[in-house]
PDB file of N, CA and C in Angstrom:
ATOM      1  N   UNK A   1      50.100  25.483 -21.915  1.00  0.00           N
ATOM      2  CA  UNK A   1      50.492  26.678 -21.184  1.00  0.00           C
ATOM      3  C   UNK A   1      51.900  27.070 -21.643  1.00  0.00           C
ATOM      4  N   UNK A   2      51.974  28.263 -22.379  1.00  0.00           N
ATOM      5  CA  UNK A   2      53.590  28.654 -22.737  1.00  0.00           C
ATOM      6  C   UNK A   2      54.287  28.934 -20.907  1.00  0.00           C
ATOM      7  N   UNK A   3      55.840  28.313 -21.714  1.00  0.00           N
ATOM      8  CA  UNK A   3      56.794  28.500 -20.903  1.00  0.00           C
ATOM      9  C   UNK A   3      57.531  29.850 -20.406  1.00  0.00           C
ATOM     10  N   UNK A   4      57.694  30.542 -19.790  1.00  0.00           N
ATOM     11  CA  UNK A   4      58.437  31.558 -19.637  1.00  0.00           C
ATOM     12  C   UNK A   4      59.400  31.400 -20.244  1.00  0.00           C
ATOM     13  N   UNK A   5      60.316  32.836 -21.032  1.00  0.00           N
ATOM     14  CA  UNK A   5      60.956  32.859 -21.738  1.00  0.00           C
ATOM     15  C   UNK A   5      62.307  33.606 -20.751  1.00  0.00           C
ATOM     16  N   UNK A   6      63.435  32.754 -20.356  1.00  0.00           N
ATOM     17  CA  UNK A   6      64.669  32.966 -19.838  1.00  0.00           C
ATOM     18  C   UNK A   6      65.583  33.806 -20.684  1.00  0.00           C
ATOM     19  N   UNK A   7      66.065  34.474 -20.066  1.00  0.00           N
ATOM     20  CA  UNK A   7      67.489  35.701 -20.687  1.00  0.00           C
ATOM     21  C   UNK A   7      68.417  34.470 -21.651  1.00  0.00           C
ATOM     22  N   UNK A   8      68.722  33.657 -21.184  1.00  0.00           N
ATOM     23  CA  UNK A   8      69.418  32.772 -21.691  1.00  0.00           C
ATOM     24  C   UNK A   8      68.776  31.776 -23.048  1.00  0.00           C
ATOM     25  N   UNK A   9      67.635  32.093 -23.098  1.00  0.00           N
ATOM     26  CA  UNK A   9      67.165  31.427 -24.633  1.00  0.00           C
ATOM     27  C   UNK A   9      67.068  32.809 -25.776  1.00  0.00           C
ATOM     28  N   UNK A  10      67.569  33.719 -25.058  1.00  0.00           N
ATOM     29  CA  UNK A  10      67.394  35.120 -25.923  1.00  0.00           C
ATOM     30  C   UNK A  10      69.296  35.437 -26.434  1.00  0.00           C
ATOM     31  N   UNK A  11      69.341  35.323 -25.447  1.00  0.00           N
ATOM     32  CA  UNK A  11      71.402  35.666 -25.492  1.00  0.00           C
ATOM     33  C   UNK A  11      71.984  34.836 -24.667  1.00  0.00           C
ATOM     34  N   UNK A  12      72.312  33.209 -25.256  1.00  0.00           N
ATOM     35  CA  UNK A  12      73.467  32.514 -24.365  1.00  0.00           C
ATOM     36  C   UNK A  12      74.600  33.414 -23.731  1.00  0.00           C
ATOM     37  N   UNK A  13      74.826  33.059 -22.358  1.00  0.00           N
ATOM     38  CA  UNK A  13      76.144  33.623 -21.479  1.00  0.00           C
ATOM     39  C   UNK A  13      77.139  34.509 -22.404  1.00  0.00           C
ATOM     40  N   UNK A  14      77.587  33.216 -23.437  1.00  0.00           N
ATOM     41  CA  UNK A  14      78.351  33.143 -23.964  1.00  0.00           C
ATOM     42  C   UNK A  14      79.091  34.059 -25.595  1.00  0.00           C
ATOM     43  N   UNK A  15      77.160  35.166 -25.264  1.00  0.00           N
ATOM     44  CA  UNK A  15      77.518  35.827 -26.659  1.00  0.00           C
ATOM     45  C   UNK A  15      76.948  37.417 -26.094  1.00  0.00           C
ATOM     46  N   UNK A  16      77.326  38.090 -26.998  1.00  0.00           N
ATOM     47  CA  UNK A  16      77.252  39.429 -26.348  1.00  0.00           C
ATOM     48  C   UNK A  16      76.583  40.474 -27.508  1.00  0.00           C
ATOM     49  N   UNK A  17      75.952  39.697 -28.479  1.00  0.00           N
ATOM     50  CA  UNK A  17      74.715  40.046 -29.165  1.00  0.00           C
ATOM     51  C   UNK A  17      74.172  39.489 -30.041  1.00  0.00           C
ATOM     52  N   UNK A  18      73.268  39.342 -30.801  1.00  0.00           N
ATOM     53  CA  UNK A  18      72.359  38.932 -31.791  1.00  0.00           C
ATOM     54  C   UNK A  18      71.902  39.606 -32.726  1.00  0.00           C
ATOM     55  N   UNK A  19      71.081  38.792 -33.589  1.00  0.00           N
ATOM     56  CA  UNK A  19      70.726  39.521 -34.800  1.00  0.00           C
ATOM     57  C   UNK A  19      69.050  39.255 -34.965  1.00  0.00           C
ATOM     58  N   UNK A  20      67.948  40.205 -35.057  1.00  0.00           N
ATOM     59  CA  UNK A  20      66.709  39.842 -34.806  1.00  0.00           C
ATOM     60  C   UNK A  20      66.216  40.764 -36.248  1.00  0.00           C
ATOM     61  N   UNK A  21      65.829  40.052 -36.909  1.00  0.00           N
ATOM     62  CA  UNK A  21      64.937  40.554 -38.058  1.00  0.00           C
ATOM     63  C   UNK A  21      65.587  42.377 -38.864  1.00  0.00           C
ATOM     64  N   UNK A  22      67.434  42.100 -38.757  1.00  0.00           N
ATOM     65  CA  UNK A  22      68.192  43.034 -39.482  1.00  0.00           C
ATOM     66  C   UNK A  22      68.769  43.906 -38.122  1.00  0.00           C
ATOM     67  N   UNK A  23      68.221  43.801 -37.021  1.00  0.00           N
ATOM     68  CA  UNK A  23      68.576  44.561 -35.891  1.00  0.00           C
ATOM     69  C   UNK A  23      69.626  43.967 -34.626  1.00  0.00           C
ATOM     70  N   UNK A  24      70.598  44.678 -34.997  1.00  0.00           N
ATOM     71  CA  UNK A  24      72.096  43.836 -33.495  1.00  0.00           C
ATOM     72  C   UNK A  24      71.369  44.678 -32.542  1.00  0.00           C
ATOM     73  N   UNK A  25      71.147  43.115 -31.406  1.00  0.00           N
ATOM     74  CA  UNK A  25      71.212  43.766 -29.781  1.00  0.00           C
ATOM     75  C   UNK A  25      71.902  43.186 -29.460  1.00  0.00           C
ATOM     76  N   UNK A  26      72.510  44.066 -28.788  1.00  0.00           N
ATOM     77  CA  UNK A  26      73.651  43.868 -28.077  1.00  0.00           C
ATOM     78  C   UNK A  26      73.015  43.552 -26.140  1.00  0.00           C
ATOM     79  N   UNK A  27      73.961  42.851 -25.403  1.00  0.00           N
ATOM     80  CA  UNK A  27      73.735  42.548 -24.130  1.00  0.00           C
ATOM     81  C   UNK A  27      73.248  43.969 -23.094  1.00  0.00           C
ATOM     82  N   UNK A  28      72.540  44.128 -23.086  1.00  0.00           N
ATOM     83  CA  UNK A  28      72.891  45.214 -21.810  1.00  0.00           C
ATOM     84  C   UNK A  28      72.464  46.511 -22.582  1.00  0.00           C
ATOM     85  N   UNK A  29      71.890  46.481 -23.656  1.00  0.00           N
ATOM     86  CA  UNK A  29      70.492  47.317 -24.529  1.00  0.00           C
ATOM     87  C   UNK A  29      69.548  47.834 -23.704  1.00  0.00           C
ATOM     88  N   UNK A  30      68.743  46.708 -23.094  1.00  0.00           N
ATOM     89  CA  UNK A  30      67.511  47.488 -22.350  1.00  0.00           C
ATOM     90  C   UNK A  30      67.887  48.585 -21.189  1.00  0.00           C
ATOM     91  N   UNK A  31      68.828  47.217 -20.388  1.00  0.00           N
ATOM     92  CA  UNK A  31      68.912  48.252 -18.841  1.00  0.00           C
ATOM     93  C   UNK A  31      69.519  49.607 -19.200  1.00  0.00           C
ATOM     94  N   UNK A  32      70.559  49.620 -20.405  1.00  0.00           N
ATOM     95  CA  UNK A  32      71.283  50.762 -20.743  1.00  0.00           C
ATOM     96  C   UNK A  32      70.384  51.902 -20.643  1.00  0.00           C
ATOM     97  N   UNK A  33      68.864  51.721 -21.548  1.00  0.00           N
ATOM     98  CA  UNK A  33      68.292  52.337 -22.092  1.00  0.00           C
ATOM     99  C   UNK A  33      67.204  52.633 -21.480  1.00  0.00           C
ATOM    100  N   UNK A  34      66.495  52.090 -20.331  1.00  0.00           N
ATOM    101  CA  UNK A  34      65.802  52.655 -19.060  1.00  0.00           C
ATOM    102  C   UNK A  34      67.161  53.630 -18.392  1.00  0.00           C
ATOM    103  N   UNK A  35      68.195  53.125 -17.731  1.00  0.00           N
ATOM    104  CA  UNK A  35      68.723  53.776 -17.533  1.00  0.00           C
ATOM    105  C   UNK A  35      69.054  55.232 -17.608  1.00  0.00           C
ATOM    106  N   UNK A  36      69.442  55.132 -19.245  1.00  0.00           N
ATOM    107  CA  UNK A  36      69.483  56.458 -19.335  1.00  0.00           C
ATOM    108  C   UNK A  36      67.681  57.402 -19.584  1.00  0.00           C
ATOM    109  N   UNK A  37      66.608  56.475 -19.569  1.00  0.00           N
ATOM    110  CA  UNK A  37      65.283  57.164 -19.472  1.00  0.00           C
ATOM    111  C   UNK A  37      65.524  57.874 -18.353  1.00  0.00           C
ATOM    112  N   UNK A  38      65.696  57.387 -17.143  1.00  0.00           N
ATOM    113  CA  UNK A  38      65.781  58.001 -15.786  1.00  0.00           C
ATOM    114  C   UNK A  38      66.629  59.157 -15.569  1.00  0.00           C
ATOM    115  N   UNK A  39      67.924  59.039 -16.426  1.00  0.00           N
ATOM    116  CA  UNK A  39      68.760  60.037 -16.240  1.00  0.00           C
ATOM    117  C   UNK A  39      68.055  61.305 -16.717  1.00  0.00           C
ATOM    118  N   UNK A  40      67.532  60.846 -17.952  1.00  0.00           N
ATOM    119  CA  UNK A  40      66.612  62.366 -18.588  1.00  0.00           C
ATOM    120  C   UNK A  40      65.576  62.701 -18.111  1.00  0.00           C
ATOM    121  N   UNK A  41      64.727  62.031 -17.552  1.00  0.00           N
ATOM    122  CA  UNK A  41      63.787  62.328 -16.847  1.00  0.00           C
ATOM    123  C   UNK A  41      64.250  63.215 -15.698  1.00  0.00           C
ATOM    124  N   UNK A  42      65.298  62.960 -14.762  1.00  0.00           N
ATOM    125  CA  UNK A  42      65.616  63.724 -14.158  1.00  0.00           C
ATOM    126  C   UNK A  42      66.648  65.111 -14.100  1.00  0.00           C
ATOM    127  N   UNK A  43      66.986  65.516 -15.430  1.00  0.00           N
ATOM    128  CA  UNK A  43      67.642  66.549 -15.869  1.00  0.00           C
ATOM    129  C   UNK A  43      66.841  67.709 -16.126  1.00  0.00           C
ATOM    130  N   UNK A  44      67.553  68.772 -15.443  1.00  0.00           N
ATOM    131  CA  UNK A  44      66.336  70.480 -16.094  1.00  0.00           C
ATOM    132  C   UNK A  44      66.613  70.259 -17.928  1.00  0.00           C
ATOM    133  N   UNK A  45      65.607  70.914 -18.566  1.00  0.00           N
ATOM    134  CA  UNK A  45      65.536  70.706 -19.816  1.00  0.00           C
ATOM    135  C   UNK A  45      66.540  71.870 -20.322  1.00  0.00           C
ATOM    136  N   UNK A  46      67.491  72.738 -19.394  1.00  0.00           N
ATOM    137  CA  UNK A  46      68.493  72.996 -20.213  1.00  0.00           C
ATOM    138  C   UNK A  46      70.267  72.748 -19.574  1.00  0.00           C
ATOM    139  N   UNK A  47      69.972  71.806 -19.499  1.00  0.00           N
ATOM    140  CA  UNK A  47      70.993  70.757 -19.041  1.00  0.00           C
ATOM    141  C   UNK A  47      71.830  70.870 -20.259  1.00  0.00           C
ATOM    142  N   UNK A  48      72.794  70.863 -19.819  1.00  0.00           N
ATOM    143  CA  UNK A  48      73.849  70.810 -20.915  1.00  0.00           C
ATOM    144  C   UNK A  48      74.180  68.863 -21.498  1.00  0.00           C
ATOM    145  N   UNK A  49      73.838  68.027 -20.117  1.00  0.00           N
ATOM    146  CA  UNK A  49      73.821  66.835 -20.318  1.00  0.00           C
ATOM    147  C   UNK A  49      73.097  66.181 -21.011  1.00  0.00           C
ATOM    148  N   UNK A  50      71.722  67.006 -21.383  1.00  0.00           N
ATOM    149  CA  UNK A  50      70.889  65.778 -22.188  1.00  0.00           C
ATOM    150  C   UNK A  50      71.047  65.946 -23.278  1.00  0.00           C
ATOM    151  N   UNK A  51      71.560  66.541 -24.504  1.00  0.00           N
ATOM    152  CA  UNK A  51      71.774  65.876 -25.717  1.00  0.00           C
ATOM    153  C   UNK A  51      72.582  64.641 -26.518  1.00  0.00           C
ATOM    154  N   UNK A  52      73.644  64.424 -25.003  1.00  0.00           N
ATOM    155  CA  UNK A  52      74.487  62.962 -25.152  1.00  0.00           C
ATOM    156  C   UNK A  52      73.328  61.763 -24.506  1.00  0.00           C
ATOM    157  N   UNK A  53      72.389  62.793 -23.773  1.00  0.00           N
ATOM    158  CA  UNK A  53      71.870  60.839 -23.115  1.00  0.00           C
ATOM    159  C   UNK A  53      70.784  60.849 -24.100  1.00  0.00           C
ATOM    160  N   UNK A  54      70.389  62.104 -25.004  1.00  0.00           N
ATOM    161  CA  UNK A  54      68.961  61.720 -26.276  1.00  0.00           C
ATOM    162  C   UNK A  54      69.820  61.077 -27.092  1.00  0.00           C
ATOM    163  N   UNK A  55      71.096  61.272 -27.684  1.00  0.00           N
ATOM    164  CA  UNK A  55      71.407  60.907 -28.615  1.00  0.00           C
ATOM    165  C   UNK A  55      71.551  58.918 -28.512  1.00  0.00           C
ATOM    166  N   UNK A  56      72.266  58.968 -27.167  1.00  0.00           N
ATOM    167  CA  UNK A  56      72.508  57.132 -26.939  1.00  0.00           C
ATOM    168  C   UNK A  56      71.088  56.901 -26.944  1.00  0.00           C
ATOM    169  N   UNK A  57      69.899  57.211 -26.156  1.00  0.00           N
ATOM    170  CA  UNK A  57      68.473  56.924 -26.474  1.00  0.00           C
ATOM    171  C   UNK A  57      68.358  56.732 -27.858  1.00  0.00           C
ATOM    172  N   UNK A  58      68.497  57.490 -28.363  1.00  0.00           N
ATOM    173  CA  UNK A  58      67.841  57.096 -29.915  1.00  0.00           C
ATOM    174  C   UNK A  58      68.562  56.499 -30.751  1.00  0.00           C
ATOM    175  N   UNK A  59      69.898  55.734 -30.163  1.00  0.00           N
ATOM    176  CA  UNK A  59      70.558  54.705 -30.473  1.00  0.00           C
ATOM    177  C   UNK A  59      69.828  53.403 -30.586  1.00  0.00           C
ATOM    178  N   UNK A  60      69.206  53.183 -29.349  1.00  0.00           N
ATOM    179  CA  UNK A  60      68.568  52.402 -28.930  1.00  0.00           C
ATOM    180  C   UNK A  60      67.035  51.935 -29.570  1.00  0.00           C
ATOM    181  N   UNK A  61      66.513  53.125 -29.780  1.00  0.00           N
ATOM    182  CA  UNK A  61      64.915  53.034 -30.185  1.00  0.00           C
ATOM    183  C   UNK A  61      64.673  51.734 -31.223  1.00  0.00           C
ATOM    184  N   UNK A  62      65.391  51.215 -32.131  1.00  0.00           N
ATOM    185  CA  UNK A  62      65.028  50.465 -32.758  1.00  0.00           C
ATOM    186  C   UNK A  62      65.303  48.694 -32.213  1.00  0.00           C
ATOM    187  N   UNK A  63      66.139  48.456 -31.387  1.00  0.00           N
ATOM    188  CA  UNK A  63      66.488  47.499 -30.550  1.00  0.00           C
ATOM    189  C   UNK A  63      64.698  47.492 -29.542  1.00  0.00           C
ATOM    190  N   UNK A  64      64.658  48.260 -29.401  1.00  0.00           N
ATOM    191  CA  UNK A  64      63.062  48.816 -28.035  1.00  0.00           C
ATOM    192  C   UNK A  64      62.270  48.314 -28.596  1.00  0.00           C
ATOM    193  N   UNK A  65      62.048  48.858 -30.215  1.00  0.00           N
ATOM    194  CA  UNK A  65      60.964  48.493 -31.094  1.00  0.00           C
ATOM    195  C   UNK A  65      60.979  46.827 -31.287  1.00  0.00           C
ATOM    196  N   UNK A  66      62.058  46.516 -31.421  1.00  0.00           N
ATOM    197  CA  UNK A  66      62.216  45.157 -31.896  1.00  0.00           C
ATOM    198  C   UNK A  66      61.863  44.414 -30.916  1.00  0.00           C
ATOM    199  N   UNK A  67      61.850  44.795 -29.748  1.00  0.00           N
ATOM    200  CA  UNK A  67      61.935  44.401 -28.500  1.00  0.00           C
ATOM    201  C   UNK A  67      60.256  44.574 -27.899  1.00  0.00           C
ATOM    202  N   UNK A  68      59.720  44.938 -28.689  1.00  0.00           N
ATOM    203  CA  UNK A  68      58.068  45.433 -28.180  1.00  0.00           C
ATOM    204  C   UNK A  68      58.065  46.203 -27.125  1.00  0.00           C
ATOM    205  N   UNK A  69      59.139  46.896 -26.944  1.00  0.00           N
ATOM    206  CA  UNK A  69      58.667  47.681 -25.354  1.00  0.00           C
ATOM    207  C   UNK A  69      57.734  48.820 -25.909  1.00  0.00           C
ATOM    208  N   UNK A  70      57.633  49.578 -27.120  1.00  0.00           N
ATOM    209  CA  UNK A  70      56.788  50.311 -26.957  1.00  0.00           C
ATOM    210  C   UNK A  70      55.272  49.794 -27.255  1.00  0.00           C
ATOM    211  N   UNK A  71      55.272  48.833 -27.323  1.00  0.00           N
ATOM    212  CA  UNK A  71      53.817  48.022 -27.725  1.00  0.00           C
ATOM    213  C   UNK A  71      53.171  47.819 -26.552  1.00  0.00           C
ATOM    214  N   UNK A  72      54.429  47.671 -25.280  1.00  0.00           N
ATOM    215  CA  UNK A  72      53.641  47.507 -24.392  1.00  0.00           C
ATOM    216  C   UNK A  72      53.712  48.183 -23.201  1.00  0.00           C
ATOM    217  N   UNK A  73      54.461  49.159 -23.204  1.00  0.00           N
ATOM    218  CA  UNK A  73      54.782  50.550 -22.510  1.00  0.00           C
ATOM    219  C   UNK A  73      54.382  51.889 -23.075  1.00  0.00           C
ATOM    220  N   UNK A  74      53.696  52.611 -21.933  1.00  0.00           N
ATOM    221  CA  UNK A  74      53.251  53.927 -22.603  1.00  0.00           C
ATOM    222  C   UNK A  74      54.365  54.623 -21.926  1.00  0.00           C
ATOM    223  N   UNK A  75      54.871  56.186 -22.709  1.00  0.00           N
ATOM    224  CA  UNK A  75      55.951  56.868 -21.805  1.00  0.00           C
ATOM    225  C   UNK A  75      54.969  57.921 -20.528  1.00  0.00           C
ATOM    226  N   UNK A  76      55.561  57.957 -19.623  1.00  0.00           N
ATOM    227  CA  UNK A  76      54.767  59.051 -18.572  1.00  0.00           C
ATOM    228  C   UNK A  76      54.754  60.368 -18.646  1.00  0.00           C
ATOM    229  N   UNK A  77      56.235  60.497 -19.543  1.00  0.00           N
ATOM    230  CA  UNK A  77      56.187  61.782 -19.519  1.00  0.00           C
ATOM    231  C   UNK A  77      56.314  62.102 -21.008  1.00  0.00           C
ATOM    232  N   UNK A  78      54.924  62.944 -21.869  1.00  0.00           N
ATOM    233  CA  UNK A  78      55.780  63.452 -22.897  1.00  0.00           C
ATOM    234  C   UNK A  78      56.719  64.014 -23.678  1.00  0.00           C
ATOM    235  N   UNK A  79      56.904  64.913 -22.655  1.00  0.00           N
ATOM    236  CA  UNK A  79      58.100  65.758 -23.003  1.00  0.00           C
ATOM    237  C   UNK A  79      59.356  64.692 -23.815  1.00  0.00           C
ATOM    238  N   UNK A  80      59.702  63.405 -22.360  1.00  0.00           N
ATOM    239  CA  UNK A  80      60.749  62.659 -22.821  1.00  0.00           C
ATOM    240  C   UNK A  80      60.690  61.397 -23.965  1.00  0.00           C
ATOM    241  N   UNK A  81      59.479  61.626 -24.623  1.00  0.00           N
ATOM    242  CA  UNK A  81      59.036  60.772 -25.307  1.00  0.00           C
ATOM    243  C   UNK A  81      59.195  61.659 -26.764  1.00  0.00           C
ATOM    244  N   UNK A  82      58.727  63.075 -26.594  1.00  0.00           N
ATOM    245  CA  UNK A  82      59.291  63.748 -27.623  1.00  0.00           C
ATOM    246  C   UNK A  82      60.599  64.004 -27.933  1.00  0.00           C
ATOM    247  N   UNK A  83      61.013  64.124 -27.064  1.00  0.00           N
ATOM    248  CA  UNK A  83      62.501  64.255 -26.976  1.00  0.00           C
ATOM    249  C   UNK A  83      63.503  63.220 -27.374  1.00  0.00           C
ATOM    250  N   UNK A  84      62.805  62.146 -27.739  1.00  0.00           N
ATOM    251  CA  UNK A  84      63.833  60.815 -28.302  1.00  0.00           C
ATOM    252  C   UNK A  84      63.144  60.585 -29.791  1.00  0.00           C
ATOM    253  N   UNK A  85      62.183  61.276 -29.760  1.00  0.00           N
ATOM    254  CA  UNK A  85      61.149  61.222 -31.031  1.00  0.00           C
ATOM    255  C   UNK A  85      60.870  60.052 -31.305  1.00  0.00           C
ATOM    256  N   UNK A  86      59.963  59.251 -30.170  1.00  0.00           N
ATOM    257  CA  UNK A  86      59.068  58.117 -30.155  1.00  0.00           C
ATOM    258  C   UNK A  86      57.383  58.756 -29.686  1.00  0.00           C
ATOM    259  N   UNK A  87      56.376  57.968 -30.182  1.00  0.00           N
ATOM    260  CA  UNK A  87      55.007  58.774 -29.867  1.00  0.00           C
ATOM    261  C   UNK A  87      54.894  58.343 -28.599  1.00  0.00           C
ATOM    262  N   UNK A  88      53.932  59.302 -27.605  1.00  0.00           N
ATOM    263  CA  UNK A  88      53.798  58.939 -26.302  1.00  0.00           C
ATOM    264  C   UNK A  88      52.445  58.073 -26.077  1.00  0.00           C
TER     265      UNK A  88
END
């Protein structure tokens, strides 16, 4: 039976990023990056705010990838899935 896999066998306390197959994540990648999903999700689409929170999004996309979230997450909304230019 595999073991659950702890935050701490991924990024000791003690370090504040890694290196996974050519890709730095850095600590605090994911939540950053739901985070700012939510923020865009909840912005009118002519918000003057969302081209700084697409741009940190698509900072991110390849950390996500590396990370399998889109392997195992579908997005809900297309719009914001186009909008970071990941498929929905």
């Amino acid at each position: 039976m595999p073991e659950p896999v702890r935050p701490e066998h991924l990024l000791p306390d003690d370090q504040n990023f890694a290196q996974m197959n050519g890709v730095t994540i850095r600590k605090g990648t994911m939540g950053a990056f739901l985070a700012n999903l939510r923020i865009l999700s909840s912005l009118p689409s002519d918000s003057p705010e969302r081209e700084a929170i697409i741009e940190q999004l698509k900072e991110g996309i390849p950390t996500m990838r590396e990370n399998g979230l889109f392997e195992l997450f579908a997005f809900r909304s297309p719009e914001v899935a186009e909008a970071i230019g990941v498929e929905p």
